[in-house]
Protein backbone atom coordinates (compact mmCIF):
# COMPACT_ATOMS: atom_id res chain seq x y z
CA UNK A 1 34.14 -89.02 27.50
CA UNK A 2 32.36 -85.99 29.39
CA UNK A 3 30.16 -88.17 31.53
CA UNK A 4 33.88 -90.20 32.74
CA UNK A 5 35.07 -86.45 33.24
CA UNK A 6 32.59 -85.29 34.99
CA UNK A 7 32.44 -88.72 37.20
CA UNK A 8 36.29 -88.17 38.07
CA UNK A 9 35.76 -84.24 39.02
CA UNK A 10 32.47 -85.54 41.04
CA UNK A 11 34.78 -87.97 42.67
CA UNK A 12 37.42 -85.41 43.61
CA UNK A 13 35.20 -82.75 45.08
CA UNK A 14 33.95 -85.57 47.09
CA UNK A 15 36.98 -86.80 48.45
CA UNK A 16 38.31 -83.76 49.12
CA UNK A 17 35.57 -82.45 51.60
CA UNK A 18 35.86 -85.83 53.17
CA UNK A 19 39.13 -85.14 54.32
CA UNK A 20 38.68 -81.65 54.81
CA UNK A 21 35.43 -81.53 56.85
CA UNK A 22 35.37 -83.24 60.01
CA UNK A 23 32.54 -86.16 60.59
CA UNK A 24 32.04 -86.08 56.72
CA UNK A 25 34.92 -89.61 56.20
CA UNK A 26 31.66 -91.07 54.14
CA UNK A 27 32.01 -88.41 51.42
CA UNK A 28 35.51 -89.84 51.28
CA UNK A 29 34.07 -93.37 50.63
CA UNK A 30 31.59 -92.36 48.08
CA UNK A 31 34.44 -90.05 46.24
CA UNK A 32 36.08 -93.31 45.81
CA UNK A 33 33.15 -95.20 45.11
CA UNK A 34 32.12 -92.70 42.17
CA UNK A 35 36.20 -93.01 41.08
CA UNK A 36 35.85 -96.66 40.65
CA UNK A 37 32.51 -96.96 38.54
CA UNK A 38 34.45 -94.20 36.77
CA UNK A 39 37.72 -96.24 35.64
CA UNK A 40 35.12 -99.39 35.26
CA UNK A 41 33.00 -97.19 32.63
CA UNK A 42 35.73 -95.57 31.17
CA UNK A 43 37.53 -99.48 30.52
CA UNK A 44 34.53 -100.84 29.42
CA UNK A 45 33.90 -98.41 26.51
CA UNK A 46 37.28 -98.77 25.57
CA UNK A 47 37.28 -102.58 25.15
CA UNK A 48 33.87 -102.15 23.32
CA UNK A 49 34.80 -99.33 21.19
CA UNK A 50 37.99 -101.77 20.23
CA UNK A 51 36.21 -104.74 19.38
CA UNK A 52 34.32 -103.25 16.51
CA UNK A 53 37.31 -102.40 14.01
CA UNK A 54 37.63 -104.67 11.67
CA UNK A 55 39.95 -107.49 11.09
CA UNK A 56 42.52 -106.54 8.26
């Protein structure tokens, strides 16, 4: 759970000085990048962490 936190701040700082800063759109692009692998971790933990419960 820290490492999707951290991933999602990473991803914000990012984006946000690629809008800010001019000629730095590709920090944009990575920002979003680094938010997708984010969701995609986060989603895959969660679908692993639920199949191991047993069956009642």
């Amino acid at each position: 759970m820290a490492l999707f936190l951290l991933l999602l701040l990473v991803a914000v700082v990012l984006g946000i000085i690629g809008v800010t800063a001019e000629g730095l759109g590709f920090l944009l692009a990575v920002g979003i990048v680094i938010f997708a692998a984010a969701v995609i971790f986060f989603a895959v933990r969660v679908s692993r962490r639920a199949r191991r419960r047993p069956v009642r």
